[in-house]
PDB file of N, CA and C in Angstrom:
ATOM      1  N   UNK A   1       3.730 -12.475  -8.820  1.00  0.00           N
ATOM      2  CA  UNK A   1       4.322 -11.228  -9.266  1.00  0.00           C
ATOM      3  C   UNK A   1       5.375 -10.809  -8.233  1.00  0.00           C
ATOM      4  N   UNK A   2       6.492 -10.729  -8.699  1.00  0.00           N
ATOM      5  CA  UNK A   2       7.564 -10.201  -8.177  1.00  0.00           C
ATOM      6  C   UNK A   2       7.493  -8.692  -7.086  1.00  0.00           C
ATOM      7  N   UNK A   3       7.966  -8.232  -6.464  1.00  0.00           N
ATOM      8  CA  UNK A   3       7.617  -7.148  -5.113  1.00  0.00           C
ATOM      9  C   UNK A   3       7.943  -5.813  -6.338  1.00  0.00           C
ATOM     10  N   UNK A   4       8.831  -5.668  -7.298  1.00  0.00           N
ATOM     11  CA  UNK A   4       9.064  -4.610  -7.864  1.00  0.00           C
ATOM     12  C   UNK A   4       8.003  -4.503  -9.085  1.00  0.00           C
ATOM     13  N   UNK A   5       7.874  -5.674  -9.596  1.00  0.00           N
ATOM     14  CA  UNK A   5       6.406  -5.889 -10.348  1.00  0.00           C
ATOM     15  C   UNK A   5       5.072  -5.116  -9.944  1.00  0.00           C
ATOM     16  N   UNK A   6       5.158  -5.305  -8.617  1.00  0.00           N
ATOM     17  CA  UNK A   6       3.610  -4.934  -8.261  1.00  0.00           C
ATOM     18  C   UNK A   6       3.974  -3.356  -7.709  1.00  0.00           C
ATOM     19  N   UNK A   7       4.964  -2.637  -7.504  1.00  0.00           N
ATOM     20  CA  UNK A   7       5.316  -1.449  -7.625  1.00  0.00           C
ATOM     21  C   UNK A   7       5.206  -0.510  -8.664  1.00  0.00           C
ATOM     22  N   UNK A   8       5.540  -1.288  -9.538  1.00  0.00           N
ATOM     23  CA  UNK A   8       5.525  -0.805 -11.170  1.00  0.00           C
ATOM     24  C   UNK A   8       3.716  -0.473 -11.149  1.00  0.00           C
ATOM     25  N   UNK A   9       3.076  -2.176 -11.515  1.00  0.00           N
ATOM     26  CA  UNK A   9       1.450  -1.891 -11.379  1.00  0.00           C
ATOM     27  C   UNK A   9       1.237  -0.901 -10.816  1.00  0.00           C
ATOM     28  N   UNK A  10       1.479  -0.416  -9.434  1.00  0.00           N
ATOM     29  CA  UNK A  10       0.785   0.332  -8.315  1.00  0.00           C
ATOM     30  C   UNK A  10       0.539   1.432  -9.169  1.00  0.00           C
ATOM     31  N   UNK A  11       1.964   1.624  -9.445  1.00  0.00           N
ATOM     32  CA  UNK A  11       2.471   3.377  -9.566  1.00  0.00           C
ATOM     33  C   UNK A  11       2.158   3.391 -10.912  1.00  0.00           C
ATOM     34  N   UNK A  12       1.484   2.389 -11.834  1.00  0.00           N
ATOM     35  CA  UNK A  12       0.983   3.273 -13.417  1.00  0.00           C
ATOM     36  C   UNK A  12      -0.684   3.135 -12.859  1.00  0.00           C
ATOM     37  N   UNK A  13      -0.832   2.518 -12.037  1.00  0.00           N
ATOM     38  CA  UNK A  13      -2.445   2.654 -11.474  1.00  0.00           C
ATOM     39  C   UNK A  13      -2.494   3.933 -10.621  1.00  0.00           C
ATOM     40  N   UNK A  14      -1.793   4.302 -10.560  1.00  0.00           N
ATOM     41  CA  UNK A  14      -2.135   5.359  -9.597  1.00  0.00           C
ATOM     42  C   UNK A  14      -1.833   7.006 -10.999  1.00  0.00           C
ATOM     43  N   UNK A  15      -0.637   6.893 -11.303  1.00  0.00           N
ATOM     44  CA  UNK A  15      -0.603   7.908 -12.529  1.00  0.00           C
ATOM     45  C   UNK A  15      -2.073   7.421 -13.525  1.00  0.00           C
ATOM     46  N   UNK A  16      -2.264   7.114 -13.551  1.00  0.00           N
ATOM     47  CA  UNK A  16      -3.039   6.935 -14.750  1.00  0.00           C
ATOM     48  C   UNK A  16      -4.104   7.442 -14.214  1.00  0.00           C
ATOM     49  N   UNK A  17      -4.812   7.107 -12.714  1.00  0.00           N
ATOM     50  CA  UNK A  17      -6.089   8.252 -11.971  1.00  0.00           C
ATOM     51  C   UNK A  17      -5.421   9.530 -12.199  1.00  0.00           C
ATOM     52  N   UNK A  18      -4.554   9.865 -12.181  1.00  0.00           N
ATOM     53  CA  UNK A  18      -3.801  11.208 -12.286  1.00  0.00           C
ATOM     54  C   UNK A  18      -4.103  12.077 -13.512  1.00  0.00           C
ATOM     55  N   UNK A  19      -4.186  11.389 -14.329  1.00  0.00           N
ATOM     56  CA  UNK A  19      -3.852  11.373 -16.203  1.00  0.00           C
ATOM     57  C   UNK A  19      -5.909  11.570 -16.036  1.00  0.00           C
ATOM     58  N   UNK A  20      -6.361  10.881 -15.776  1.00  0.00           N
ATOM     59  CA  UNK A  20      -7.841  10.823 -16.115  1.00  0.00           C
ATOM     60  C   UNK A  20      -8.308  12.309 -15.059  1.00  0.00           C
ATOM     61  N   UNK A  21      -8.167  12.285 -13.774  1.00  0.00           N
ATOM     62  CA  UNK A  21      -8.450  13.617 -13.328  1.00  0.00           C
ATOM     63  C   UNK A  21      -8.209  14.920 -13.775  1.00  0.00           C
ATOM     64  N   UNK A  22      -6.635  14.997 -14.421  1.00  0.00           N
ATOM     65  CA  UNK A  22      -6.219  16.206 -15.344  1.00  0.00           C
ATOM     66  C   UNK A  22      -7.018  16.363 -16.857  1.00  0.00           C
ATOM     67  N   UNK A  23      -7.175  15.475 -17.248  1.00  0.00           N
ATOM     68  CA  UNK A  23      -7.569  15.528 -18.442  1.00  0.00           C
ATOM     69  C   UNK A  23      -9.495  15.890 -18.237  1.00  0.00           C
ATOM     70  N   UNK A  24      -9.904  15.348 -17.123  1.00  0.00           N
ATOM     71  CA  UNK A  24     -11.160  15.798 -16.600  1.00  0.00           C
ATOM     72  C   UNK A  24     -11.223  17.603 -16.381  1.00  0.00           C
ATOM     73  N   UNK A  25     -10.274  18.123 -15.594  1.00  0.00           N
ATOM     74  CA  UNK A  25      -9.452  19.183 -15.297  1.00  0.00           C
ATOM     75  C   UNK A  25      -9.548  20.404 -16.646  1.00  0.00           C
ATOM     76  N   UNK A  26      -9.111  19.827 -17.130  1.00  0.00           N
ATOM     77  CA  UNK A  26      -8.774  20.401 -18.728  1.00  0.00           C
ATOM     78  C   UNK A  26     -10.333  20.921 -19.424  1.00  0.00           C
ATOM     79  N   UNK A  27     -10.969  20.023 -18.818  1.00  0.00           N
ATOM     80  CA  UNK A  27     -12.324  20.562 -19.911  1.00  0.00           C
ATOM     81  C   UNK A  27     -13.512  21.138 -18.935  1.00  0.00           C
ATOM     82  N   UNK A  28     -12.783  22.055 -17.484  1.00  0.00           N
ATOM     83  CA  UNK A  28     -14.000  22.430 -17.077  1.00  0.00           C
ATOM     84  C   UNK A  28     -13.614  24.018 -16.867  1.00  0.00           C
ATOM     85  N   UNK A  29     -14.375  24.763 -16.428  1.00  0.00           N
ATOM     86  CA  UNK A  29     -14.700  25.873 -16.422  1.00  0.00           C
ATOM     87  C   UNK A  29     -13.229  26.700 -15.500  1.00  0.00           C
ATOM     88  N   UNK A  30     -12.978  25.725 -14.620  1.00  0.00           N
ATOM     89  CA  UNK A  30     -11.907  26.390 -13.686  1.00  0.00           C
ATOM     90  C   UNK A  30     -10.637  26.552 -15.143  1.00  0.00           C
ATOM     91  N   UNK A  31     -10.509  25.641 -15.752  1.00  0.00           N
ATOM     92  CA  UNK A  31      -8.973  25.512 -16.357  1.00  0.00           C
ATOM     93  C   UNK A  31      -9.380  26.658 -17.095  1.00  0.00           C
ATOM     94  N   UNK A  32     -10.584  26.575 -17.790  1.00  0.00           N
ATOM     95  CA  UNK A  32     -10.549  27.947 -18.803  1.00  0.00           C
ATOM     96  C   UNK A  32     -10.257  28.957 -18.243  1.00  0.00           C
ATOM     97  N   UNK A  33     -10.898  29.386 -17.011  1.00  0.00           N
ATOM     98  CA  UNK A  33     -10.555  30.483 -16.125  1.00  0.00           C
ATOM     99  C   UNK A  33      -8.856  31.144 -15.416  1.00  0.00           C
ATOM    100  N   UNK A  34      -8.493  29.831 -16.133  1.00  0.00           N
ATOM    101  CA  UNK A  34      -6.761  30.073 -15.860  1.00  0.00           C
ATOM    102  C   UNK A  34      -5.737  30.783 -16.646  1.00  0.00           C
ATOM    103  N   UNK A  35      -4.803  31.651 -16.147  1.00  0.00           N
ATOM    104  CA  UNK A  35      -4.236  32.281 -17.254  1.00  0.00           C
ATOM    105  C   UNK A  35      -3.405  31.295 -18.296  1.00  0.00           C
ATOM    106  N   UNK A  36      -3.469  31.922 -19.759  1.00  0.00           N
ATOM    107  CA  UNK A  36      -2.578  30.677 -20.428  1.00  0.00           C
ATOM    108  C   UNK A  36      -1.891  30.062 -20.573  1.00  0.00           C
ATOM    109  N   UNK A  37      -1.152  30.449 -19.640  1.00  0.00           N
ATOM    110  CA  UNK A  37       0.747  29.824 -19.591  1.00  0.00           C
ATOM    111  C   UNK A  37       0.272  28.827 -18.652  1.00  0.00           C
ATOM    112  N   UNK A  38      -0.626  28.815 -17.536  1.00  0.00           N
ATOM    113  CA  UNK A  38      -0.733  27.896 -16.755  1.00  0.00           C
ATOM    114  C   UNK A  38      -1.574  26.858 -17.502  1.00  0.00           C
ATOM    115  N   UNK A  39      -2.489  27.389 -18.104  1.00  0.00           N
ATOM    116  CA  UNK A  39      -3.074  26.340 -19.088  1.00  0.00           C
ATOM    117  C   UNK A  39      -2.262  25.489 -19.344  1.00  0.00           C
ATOM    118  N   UNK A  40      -1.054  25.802 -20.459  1.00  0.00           N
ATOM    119  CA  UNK A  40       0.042  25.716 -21.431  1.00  0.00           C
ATOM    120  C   UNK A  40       0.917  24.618 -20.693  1.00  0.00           C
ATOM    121  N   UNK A  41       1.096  25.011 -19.460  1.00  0.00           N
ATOM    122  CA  UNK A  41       1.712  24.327 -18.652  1.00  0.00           C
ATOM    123  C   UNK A  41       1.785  23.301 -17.936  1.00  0.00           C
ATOM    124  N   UNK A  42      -0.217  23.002 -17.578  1.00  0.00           N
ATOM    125  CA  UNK A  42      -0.973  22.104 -17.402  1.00  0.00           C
ATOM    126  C   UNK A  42      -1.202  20.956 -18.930  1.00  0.00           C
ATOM    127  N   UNK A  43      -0.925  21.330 -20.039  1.00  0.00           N
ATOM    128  CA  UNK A  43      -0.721  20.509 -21.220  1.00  0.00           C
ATOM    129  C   UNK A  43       0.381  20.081 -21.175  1.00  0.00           C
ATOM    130  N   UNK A  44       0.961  20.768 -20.777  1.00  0.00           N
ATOM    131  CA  UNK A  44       2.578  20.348 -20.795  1.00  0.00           C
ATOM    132  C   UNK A  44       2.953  18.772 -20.088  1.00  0.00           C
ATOM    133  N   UNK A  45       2.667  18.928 -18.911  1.00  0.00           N
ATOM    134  CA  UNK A  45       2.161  18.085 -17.471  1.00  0.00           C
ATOM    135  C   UNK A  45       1.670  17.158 -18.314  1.00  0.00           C
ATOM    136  N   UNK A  46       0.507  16.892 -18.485  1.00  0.00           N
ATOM    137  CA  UNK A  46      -0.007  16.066 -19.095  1.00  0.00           C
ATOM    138  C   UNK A  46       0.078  15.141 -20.150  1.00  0.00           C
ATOM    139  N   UNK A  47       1.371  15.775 -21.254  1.00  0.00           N
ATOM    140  CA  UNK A  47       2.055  15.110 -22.316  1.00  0.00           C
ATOM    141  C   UNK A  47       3.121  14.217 -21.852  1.00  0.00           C
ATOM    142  N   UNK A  48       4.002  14.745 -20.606  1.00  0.00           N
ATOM    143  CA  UNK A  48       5.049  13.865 -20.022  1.00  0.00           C
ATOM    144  C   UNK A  48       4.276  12.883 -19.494  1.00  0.00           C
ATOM    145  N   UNK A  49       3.278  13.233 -18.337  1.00  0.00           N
ATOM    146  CA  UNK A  49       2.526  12.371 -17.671  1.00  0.00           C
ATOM    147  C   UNK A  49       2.255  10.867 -18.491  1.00  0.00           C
ATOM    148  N   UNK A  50       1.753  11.766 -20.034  1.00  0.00           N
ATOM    149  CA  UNK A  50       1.261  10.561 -20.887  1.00  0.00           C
ATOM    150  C   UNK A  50       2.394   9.313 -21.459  1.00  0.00           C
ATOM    151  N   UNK A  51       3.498  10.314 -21.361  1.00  0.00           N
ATOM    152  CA  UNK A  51       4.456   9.403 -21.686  1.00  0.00           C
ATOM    153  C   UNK A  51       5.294   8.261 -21.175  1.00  0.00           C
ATOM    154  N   UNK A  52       4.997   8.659 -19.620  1.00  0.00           N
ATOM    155  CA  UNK A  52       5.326   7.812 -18.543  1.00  0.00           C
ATOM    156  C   UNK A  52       4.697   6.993 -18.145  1.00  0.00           C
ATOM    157  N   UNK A  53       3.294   7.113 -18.493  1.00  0.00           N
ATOM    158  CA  UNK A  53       2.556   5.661 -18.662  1.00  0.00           C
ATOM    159  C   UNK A  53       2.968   5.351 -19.301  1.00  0.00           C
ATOM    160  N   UNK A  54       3.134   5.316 -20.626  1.00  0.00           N
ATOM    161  CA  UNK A  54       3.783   4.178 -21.658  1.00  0.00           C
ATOM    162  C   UNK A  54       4.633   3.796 -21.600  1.00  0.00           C
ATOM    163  N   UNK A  55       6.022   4.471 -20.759  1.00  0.00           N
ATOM    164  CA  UNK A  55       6.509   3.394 -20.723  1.00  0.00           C
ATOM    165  C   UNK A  55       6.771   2.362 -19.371  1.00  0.00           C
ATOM    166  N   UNK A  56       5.924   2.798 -18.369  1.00  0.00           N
ATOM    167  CA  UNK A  56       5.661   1.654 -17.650  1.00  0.00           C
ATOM    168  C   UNK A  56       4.440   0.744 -17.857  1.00  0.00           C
ATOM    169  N   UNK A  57       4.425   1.216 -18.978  1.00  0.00           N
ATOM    170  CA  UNK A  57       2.959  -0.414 -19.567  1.00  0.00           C
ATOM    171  C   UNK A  57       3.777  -0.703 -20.088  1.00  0.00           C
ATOM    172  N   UNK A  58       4.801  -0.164 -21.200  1.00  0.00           N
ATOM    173  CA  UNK A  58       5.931  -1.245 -21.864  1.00  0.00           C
ATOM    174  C   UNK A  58       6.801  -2.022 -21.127  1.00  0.00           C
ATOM    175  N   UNK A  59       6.866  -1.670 -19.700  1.00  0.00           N
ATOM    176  CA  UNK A  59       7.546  -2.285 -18.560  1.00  0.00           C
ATOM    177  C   UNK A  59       6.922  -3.295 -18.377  1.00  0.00           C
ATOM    178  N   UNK A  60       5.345  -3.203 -18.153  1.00  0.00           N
ATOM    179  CA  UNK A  60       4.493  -4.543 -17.400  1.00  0.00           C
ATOM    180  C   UNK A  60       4.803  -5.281 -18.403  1.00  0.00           C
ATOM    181  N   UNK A  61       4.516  -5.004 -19.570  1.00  0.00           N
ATOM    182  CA  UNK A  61       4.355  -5.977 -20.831  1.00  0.00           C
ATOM    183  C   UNK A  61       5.903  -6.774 -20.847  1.00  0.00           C
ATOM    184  N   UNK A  62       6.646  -6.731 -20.226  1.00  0.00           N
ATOM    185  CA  UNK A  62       8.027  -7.266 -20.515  1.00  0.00           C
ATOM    186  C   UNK A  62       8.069  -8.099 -19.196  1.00  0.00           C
ATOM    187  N   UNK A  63       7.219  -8.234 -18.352  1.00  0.00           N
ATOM    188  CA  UNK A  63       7.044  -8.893 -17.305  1.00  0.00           C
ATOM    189  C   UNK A  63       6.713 -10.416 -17.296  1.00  0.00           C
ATOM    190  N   UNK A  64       6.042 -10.677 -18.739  1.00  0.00           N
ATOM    191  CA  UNK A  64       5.331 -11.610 -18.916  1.00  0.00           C
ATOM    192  C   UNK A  64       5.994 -12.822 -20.023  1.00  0.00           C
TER     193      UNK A  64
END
């Protein structure tokens, strides 16, 4: 694997703990306790987030 290859890996392995902690985040007592816009905002986060994995898995996948 190429040096920018395994950069790519790193960094959707590492967003993606990111993506699983927020989304953990989301369903506990603190987030409810948050006002809504920050809620709102924290969904927000989380939709780009989601999207940027995909397309650095569509990246790995073009690796091969």
């Amino acid at each position: 694997m190429k040096p920018y290859q395994e950069r790519v890996k790193n960094e959707q392995l590492e967003l993606k703990d990111k993506i699983d902690k927020l989304t953990a985040f989301r369903n506990c007592d603190i987030h409810r306790s948050l006002h809504i816009y920050d809620q709102k905002l924290l969904s927000e986060q989380l939709r780009y987030m989601n999207s940027y994995n995909l397309v650095l898995l569509e990246r790995m996948e073009r690796f091969t």
